[in-house]
N, C-alpha and C. Protein backbone atom coordinates (compact mmCIF):
# COMPACT_ATOMS: atom_id res chain seq x y z
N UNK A 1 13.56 8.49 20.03
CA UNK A 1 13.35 8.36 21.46
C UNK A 1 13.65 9.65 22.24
N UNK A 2 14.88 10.51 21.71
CA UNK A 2 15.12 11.81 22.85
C UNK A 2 13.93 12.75 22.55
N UNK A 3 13.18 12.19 21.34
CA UNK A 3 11.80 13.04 20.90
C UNK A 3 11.32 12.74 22.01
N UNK A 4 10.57 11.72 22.19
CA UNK A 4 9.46 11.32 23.12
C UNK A 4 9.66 11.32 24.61
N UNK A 5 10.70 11.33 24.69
CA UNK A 5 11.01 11.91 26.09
C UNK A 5 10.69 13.48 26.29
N UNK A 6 11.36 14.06 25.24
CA UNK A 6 11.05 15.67 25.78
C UNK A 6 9.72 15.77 25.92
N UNK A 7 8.37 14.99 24.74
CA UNK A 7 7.24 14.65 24.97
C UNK A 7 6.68 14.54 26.32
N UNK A 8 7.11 13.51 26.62
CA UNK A 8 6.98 12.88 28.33
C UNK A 8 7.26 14.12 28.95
N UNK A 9 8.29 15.05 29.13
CA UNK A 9 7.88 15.89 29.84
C UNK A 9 7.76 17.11 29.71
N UNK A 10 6.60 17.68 28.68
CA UNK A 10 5.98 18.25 28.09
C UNK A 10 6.84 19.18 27.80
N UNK A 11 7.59 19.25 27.41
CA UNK A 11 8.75 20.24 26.24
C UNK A 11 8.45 20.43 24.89
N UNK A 12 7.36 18.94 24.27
CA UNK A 12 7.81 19.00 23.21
C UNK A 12 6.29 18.44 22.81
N UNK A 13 5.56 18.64 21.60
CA UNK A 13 4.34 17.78 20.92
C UNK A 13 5.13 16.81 19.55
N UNK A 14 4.56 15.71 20.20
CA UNK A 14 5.25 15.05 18.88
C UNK A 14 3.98 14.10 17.99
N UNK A 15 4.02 13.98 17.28
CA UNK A 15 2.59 13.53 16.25
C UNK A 15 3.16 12.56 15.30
N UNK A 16 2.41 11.77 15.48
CA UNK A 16 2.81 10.68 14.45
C UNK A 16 1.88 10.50 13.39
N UNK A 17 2.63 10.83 11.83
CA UNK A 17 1.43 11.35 10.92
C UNK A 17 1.26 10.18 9.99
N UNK A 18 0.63 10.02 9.28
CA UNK A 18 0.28 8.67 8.10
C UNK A 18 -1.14 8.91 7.78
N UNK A 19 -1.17 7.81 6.43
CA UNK A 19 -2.80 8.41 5.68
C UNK A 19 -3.36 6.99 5.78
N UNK A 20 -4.54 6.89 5.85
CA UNK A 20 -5.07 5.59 5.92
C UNK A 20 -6.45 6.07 4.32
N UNK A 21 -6.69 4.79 3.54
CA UNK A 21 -7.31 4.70 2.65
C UNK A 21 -8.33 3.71 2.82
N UNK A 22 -9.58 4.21 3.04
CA UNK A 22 -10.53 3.31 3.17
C UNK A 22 -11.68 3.13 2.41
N UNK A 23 -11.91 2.26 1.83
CA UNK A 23 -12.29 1.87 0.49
C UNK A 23 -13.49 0.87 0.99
N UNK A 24 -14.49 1.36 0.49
CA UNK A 24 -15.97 0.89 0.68
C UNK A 24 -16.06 -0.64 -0.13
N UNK A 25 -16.07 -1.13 0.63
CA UNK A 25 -16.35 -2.67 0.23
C UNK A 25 -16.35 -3.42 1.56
N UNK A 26 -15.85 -5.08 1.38
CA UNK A 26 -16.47 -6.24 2.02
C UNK A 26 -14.71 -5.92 3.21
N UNK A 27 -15.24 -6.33 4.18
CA UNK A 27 -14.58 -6.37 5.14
C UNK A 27 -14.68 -7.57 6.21
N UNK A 28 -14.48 -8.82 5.84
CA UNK A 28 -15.18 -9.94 6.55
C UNK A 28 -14.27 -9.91 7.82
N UNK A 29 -15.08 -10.64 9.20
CA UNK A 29 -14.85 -11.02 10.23
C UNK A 29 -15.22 -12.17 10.33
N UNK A 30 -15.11 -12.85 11.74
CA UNK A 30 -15.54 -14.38 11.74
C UNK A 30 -16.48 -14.45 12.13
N UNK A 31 -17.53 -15.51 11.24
CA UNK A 31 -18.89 -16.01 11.98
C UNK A 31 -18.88 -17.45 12.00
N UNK A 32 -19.12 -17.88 13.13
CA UNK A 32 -19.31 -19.62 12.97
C UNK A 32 -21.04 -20.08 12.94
N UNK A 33 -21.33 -20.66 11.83
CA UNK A 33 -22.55 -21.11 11.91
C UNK A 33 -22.56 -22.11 10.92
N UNK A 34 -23.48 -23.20 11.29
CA UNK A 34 -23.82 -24.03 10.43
C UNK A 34 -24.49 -24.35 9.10
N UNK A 35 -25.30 -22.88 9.06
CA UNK A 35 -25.39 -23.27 8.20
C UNK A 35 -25.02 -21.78 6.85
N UNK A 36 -25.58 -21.78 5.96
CA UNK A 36 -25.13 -20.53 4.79
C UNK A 36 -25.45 -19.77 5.28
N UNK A 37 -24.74 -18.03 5.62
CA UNK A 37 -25.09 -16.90 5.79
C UNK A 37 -24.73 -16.08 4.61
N UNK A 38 -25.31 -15.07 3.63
CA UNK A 38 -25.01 -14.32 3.06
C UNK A 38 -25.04 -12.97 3.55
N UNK A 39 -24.38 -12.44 3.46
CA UNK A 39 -24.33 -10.87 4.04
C UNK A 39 -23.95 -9.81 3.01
N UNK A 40 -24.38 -8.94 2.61
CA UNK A 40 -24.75 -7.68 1.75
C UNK A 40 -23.55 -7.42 1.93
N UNK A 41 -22.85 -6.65 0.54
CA UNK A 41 -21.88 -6.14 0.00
C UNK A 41 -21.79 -5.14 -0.16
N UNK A 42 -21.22 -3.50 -0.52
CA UNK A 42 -20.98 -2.37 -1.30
C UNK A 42 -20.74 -2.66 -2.37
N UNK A 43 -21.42 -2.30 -3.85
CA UNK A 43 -20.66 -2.72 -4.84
C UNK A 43 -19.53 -1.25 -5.41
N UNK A 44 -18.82 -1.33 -5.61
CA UNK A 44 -17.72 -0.11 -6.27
C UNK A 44 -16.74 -0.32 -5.10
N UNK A 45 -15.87 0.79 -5.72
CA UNK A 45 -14.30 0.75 -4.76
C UNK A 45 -14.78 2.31 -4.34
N UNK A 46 -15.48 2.87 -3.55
CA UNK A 46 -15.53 4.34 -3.30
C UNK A 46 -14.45 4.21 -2.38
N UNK A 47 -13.25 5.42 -2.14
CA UNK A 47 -12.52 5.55 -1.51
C UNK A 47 -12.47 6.71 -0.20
N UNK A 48 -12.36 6.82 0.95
CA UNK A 48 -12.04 7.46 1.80
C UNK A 48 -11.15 7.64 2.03
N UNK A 49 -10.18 8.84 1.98
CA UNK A 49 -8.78 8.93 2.64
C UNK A 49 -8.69 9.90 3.51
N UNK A 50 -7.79 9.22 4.68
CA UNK A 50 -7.24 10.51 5.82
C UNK A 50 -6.33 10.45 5.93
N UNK A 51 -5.50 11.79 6.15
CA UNK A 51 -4.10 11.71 6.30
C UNK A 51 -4.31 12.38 7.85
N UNK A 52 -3.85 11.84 8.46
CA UNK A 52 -4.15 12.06 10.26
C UNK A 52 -2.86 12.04 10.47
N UNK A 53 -2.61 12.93 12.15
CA UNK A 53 -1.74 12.92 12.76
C UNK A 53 -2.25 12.69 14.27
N UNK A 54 -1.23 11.94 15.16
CA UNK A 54 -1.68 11.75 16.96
C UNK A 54 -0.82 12.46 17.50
N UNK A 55 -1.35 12.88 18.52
CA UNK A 55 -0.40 12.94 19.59
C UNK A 55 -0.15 12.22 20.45
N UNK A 56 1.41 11.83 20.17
CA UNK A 56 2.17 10.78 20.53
C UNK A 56 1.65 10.29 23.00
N UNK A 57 1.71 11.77 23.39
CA UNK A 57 1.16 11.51 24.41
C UNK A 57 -0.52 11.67 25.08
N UNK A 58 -1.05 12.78 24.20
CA UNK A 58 -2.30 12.90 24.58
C UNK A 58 -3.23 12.43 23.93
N UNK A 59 -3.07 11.78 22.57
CA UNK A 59 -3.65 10.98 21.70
C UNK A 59 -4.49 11.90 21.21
N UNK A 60 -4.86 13.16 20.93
CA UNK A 60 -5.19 14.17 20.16
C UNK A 60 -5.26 13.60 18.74
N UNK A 61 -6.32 13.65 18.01
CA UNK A 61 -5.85 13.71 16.14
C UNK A 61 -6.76 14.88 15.82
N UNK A 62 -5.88 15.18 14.73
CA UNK A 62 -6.39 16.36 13.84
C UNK A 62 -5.48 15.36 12.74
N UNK A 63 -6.58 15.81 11.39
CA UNK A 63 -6.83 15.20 9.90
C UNK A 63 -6.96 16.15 8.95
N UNK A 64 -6.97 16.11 7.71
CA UNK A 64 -7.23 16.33 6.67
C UNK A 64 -8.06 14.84 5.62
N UNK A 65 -9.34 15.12 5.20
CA UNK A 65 -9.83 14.29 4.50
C UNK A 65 -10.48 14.64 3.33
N UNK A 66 -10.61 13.46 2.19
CA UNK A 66 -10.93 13.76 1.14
C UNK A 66 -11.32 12.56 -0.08
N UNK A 67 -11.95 12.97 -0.92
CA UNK A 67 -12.17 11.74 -1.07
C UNK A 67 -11.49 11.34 -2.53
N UNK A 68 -10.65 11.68 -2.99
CA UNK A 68 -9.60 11.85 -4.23
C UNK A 68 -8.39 11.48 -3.79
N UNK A 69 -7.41 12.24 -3.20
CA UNK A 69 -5.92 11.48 -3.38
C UNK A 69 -5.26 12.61 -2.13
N UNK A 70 -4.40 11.94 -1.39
CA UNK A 70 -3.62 12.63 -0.69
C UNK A 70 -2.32 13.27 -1.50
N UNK A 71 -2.37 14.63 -1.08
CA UNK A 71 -0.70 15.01 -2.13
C UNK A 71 -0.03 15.81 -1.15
N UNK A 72 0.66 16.53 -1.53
CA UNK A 72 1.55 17.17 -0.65
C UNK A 72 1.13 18.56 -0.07
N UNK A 73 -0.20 18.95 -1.02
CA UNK A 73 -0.71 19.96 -0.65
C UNK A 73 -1.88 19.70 0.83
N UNK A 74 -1.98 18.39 0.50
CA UNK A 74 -2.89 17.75 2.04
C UNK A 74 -1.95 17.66 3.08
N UNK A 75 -0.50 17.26 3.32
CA UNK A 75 0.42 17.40 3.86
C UNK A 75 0.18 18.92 4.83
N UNK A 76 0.64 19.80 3.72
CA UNK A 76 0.70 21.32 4.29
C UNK A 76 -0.41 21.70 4.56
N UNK A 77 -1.55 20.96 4.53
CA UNK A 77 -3.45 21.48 4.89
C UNK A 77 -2.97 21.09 6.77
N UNK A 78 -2.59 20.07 6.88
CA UNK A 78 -2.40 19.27 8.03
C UNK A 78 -1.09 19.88 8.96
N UNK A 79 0.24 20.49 8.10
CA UNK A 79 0.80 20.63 9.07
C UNK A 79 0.29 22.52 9.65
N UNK A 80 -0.30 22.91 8.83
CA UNK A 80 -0.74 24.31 9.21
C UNK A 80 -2.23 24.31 10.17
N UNK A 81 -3.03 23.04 10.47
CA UNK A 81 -4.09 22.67 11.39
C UNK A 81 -3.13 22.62 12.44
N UNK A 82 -1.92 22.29 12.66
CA UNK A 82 -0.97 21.96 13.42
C UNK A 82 -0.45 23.00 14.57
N UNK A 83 -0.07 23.81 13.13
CA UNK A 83 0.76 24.96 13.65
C UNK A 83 -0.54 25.72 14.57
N UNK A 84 -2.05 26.07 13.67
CA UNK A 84 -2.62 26.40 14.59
C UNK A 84 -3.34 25.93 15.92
N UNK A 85 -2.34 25.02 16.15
CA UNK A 85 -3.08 24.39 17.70
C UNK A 85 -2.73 25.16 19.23
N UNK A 86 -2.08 26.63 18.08
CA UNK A 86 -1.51 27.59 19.31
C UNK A 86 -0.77 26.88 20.38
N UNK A 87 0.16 25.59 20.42
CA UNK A 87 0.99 25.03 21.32
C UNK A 87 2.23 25.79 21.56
N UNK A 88 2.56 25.87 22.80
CA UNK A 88 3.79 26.97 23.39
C UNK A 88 4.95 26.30 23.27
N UNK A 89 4.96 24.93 22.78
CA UNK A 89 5.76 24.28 22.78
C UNK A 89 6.57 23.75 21.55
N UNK A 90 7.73 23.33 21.38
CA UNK A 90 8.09 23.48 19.88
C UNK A 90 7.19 21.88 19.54
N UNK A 91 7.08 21.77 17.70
CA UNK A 91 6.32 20.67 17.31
C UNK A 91 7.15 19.92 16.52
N UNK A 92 7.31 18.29 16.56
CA UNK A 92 8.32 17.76 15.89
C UNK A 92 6.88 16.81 15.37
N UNK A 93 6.96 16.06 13.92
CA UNK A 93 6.06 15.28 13.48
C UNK A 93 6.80 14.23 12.65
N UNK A 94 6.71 12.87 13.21
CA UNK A 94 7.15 11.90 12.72
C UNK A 94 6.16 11.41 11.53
N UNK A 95 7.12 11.07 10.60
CA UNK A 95 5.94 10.64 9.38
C UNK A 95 7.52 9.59 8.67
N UNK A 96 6.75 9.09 7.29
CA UNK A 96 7.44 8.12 6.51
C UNK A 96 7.51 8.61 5.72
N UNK A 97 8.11 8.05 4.76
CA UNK A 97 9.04 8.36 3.10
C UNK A 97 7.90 8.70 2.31
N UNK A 98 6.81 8.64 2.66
CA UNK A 98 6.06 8.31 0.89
C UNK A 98 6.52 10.23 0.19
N UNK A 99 6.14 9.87 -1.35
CA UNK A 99 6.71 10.87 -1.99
C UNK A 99 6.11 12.40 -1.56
N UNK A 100 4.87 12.16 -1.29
CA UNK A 100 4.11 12.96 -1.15
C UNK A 100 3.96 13.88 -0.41
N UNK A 101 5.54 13.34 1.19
CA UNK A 101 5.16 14.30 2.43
C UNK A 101 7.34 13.78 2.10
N UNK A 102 7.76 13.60 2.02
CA UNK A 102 8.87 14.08 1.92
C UNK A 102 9.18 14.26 0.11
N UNK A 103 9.23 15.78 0.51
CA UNK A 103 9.30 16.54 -1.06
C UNK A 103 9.78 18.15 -0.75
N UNK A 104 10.08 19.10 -1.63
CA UNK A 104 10.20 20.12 -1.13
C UNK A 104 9.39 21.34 -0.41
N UNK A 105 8.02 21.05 -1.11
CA UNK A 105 7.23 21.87 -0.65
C UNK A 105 6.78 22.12 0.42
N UNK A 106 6.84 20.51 1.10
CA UNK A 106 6.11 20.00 2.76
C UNK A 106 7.33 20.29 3.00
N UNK A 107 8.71 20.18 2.98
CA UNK A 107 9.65 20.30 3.71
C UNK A 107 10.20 22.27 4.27
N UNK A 108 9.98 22.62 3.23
CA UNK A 108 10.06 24.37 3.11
C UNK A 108 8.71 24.51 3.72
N UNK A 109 7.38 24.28 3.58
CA UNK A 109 6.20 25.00 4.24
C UNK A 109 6.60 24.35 6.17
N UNK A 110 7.21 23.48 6.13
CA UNK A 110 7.20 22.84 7.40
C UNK A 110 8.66 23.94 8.21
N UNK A 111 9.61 24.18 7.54
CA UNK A 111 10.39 25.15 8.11
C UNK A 111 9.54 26.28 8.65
N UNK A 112 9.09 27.18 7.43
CA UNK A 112 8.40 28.09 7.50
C UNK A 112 7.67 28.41 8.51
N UNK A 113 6.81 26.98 9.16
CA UNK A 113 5.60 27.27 10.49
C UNK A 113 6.70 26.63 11.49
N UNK A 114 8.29 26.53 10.97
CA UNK A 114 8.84 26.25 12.53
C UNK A 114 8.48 24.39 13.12
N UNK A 115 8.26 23.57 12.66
CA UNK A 115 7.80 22.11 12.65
C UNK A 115 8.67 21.62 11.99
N UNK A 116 9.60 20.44 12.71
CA UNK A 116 10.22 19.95 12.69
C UNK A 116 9.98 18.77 11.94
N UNK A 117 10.57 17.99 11.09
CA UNK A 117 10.14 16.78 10.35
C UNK A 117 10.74 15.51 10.43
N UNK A 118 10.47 14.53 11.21
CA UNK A 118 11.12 13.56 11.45
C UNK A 118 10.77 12.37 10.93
N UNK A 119 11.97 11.75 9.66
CA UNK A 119 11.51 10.70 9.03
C UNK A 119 11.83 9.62 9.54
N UNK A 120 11.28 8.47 9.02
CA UNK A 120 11.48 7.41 9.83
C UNK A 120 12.13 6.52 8.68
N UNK A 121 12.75 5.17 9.18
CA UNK A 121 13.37 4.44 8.09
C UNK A 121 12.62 3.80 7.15
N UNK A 122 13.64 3.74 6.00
CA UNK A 122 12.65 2.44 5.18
C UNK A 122 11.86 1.65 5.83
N UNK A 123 10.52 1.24 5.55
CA UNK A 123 10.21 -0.11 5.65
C UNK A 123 9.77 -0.14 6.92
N UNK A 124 9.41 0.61 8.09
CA UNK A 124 9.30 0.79 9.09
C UNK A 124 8.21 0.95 10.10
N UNK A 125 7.40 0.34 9.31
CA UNK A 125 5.52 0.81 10.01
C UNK A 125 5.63 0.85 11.86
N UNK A 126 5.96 -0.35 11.87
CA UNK A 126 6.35 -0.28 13.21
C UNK A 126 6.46 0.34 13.90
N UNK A 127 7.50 1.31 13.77
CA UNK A 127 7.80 2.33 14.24
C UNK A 127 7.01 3.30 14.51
N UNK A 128 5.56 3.32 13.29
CA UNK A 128 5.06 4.82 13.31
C UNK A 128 3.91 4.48 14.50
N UNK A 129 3.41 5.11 15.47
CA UNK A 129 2.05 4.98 16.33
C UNK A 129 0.71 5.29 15.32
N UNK A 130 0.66 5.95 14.46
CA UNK A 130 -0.41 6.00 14.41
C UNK A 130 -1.18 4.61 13.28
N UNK A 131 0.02 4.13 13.03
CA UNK A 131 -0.23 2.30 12.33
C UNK A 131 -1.39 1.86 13.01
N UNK A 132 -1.28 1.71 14.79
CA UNK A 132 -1.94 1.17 15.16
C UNK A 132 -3.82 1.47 15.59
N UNK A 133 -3.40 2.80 15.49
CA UNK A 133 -4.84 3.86 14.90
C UNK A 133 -5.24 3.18 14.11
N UNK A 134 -5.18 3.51 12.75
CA UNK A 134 -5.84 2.60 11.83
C UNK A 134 -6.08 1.45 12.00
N UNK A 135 -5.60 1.00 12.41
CA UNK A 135 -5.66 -0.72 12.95
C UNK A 135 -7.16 -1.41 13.70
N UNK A 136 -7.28 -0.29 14.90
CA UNK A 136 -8.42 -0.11 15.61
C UNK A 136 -9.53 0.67 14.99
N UNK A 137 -9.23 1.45 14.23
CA UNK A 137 -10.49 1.80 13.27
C UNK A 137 -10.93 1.02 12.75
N UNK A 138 -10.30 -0.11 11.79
CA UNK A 138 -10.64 -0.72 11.00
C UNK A 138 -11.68 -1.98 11.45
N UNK A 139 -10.85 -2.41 12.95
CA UNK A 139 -12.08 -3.36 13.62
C UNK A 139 -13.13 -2.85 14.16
N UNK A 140 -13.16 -1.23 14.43
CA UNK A 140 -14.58 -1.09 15.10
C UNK A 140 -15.66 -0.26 14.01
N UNK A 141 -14.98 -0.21 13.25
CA UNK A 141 -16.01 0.42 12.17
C UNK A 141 -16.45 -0.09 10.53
N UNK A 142 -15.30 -0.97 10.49
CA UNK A 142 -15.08 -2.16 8.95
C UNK A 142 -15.33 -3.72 9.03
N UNK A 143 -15.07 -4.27 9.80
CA UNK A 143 -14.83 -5.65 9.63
C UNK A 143 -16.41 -6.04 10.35
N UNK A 144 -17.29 -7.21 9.27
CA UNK A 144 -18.21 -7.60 9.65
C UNK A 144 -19.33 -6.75 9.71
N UNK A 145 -19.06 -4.86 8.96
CA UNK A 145 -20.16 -4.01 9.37
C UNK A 145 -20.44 -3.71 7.76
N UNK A 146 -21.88 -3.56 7.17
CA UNK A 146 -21.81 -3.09 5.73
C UNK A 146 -23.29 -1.59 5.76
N UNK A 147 -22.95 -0.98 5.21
CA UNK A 147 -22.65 0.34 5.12
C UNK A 147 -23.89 0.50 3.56
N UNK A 148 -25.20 0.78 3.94
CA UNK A 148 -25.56 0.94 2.19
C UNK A 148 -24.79 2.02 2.04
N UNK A 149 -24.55 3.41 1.98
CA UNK A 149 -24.06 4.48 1.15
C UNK A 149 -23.01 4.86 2.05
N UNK A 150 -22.31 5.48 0.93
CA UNK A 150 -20.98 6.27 1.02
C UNK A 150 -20.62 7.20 2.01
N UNK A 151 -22.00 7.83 2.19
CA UNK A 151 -22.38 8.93 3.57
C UNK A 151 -22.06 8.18 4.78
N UNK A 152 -22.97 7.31 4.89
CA UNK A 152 -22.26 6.37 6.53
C UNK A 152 -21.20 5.78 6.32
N UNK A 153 -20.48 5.25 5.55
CA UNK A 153 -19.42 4.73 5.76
C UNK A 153 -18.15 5.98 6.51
N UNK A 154 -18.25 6.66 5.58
CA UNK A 154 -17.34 8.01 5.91
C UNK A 154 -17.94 8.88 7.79
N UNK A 155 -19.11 8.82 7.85
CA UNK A 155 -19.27 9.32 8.99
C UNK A 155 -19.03 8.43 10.24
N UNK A 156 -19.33 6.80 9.78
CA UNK A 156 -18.46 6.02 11.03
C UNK A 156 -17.67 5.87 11.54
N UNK A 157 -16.93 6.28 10.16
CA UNK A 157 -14.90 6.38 10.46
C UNK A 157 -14.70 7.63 10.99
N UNK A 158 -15.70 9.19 10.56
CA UNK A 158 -14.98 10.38 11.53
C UNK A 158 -15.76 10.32 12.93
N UNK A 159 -17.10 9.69 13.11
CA UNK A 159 -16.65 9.29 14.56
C UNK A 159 -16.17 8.85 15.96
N UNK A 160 -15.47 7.35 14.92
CA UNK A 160 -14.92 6.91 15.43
C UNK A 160 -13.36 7.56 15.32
N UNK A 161 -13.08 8.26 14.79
CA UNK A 161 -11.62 9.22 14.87
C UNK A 161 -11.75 10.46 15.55
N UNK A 162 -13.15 10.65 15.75
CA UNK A 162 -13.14 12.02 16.53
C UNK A 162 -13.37 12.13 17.99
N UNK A 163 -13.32 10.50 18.57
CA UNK A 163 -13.52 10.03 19.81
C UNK A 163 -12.08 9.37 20.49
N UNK A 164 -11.03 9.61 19.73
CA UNK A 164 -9.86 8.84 19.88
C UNK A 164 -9.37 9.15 21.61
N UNK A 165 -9.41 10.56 21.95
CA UNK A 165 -9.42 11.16 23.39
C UNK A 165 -10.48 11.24 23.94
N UNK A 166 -11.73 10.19 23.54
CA UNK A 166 -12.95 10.50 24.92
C UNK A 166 -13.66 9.13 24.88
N UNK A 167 -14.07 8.78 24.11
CA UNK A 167 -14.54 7.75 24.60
C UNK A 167 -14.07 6.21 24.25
N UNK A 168 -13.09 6.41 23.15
CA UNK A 168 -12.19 5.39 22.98
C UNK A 168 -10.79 5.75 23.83
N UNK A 169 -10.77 6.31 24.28
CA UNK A 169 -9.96 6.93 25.40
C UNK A 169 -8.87 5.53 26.07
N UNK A 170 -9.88 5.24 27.12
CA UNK A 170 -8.84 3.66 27.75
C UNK A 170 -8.32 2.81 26.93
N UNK A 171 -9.52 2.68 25.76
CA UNK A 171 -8.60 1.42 25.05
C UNK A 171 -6.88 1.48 23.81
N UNK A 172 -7.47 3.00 23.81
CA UNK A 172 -6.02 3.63 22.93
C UNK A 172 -5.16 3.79 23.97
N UNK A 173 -5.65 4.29 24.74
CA UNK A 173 -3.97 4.38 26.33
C UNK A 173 -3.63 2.99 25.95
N UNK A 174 -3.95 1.85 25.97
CA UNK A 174 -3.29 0.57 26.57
C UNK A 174 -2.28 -0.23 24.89
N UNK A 175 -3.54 0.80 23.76
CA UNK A 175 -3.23 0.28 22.63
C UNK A 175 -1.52 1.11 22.01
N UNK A 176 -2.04 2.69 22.24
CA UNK A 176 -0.99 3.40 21.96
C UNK A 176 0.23 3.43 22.83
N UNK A 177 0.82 2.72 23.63
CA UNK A 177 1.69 2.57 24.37
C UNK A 177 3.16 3.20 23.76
N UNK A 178 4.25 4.09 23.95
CA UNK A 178 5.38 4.09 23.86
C UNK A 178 6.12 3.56 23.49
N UNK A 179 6.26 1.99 23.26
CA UNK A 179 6.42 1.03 23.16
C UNK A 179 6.94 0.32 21.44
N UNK A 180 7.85 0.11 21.10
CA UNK A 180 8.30 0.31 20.05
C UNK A 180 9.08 -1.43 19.87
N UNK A 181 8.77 -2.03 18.67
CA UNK A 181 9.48 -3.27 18.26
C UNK A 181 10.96 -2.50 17.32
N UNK A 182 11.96 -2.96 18.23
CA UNK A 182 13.39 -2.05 17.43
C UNK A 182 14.17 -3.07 17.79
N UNK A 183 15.53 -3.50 16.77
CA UNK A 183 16.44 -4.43 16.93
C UNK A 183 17.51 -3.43 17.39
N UNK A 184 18.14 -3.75 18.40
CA UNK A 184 19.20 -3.40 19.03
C UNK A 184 21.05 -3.26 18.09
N UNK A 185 20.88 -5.16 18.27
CA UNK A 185 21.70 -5.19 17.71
C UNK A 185 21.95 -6.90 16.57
N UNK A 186 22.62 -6.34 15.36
CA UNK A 186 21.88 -7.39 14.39
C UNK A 186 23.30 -7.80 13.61
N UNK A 187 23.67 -9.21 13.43
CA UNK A 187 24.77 -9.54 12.87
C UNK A 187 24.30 -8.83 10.93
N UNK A 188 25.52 -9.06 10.64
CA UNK A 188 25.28 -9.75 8.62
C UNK A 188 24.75 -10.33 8.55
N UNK A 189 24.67 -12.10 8.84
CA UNK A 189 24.14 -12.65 8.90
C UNK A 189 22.85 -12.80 8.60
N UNK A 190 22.16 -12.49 10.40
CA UNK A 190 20.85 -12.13 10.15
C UNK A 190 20.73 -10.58 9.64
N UNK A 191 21.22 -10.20 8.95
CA UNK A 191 20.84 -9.14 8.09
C UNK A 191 20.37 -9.50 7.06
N UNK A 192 21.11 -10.80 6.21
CA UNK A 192 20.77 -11.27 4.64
C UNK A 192 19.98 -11.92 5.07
N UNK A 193 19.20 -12.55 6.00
CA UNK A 193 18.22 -13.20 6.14
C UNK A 193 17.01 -12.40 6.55
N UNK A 194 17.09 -10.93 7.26
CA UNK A 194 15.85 -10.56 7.45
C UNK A 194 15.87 -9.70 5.90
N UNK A 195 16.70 -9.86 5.31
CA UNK A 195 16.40 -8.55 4.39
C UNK A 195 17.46 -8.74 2.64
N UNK A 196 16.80 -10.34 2.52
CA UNK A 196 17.12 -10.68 1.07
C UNK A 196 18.19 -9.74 0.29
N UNK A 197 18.90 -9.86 -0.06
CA UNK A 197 19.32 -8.84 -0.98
C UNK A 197 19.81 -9.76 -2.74
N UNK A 198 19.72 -9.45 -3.98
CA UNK A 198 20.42 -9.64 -5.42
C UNK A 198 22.00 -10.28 -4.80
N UNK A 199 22.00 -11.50 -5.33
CA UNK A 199 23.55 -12.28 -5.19
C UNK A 199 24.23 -11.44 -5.23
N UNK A 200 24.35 -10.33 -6.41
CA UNK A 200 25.38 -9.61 -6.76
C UNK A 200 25.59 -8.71 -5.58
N UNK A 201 24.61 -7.91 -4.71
CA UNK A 201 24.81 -7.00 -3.66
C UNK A 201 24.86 -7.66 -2.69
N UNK A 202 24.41 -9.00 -2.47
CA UNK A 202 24.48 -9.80 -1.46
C UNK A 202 26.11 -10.06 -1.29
N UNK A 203 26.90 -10.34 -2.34
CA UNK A 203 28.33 -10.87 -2.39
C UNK A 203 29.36 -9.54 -1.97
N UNK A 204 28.32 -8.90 -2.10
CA UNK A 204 29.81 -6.96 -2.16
C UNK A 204 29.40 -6.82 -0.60
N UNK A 205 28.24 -7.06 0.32
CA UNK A 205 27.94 -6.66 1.20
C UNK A 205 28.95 -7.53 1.78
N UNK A 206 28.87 -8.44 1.67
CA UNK A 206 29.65 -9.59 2.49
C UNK A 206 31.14 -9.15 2.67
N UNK A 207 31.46 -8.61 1.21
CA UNK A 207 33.01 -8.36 1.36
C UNK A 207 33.25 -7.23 1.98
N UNK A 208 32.22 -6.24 2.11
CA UNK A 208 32.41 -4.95 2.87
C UNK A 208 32.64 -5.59 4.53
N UNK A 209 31.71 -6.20 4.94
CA UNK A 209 31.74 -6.70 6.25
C UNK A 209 32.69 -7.54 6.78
C-alpha cells in the first residue's frame, strides 16, 4: 500500500506483473436454446503465453510473448522493456513466487536496471491487479468465440491487450480499481479453518499460540 500511494502521487510506477497461458481450445459460455446447438472446436492444445505487466495507475501494459514457455530469461526481456520506458521516476514491480521470476538472475538483472521487486504472499492472486486483466481478456476474446487457426487466436488476444488504455479504457478504470480483498485481522482459529494444516502442525501451531 505505501507503494501505491507514492503511485497515486506520481513518485513512483508500480506494475503488477503475471503470465497468463492461453491455450487454443473450447471455451464455453452460456446459450439457452431449445433445441441442439453444436459449435466448432480447435482441435490440439496450441499454447499462447504472456507474461505482462500494468500499470497499477495508468493501466499501461507492456509484455513479452511467446509461444513455448515463460522462464526467467522472459522475466528480464520484460523488466528491461521496463527500464526502457525512460520513466523519471523510480520503478517498483509487484509479481508472485513462481520459480521463474523469483530466482537469482531476475533478482540481480532487476538490481542492475535499479527496479525494485516486490513479492507478494503465498497463495495470493488477489492481491495481484493484473489477475483481473486476464480475467477480462478471457471473456472478450475466449469464451463462446472459436478461432479456426492459431494466427487469430493470438492476434485477438494482442488486440485486445494492446487496447487496455484506449478503448477498453472505461471498463478497466472501474475493473482495475485499487481496491484489494485483505484480512485485517484473523484469530487461530479461523486460521485452521481458512488454511487446513497436517494434525501434526496443526497441534504445534496451537501450542505456539
Amino acid at each position: 500500500m505505501p507503494r501505491l500511494e507514492e503511485a497515486k502521487e506520481g513518485s513512483r510506477a508500480v506494475f503488477f506483473v503475471d503470465a497468463a497461458h492461453f491455450v487454443l481450445g473450447a471455451f464455453l459460455g452460456y446459450v439457452w436454446c431449445f433445441t441442439r446447438i453444436f459449435i466448432p472446436s480447435p482441435s490440439g492444445r496450441q499454447r499462447f503465453n504472456v507474461l505482462g505487466a500494468i500499470n497499477a495507475i495508468t493501466h499501461e501494459f507492456v509484455s513479452v510473448t511467446n509461444d513455448t514457455y515463460i522462464t526467467a530469461s522472459s522475466v528480464c526481456e520484460l523488466l528491461w522493456k521496463l527500464a526502457n520506458l525512460n520513466l523519471s521516476i523510480p520503478i517498483t514491480v509487484v509479481l508472485d513466487n513462481a520459480r521463474y521470476q523469483r530466482c537469482r538472475a531476475v533478482e540481480s538483472f532487476a538490481a542492475f536496471l535499479g527496479i525494485e521487486l516486490l513479492f507478494l504472499p503465498s497463495y495470493s492472486p488477489n492481491l495481484n491487479l493484473i489477475e483481473r486483466l486476464w480475467k477480462f481478456v478471457k471473456q472478450q476474446c475466449l469464451y463462446s468465440k472459436y478461432y479456426p487457426t492459431f494466427d487469430l487466436f493470438k492476434h485477438s488476444i494482442l488486440c485486445c491487450l494492446s487496447s487496455t488504455h484506449t478503448l477498453h479504457k472505461s471498463k478497466l478504470d472501474s475493473l482495475l480499481t485499487l481496491r484489494f480483498q485483505t484480512f485485517q485481522k484473523l484469530s487461530s482459529e479461523h486460521h485452521l479453518l481458512a488454511f487446513p494444516l497436517p494434525e501434526s502442525d496443526a497441534k504445534s501451531h496451537l501450542m505456539a499460540a
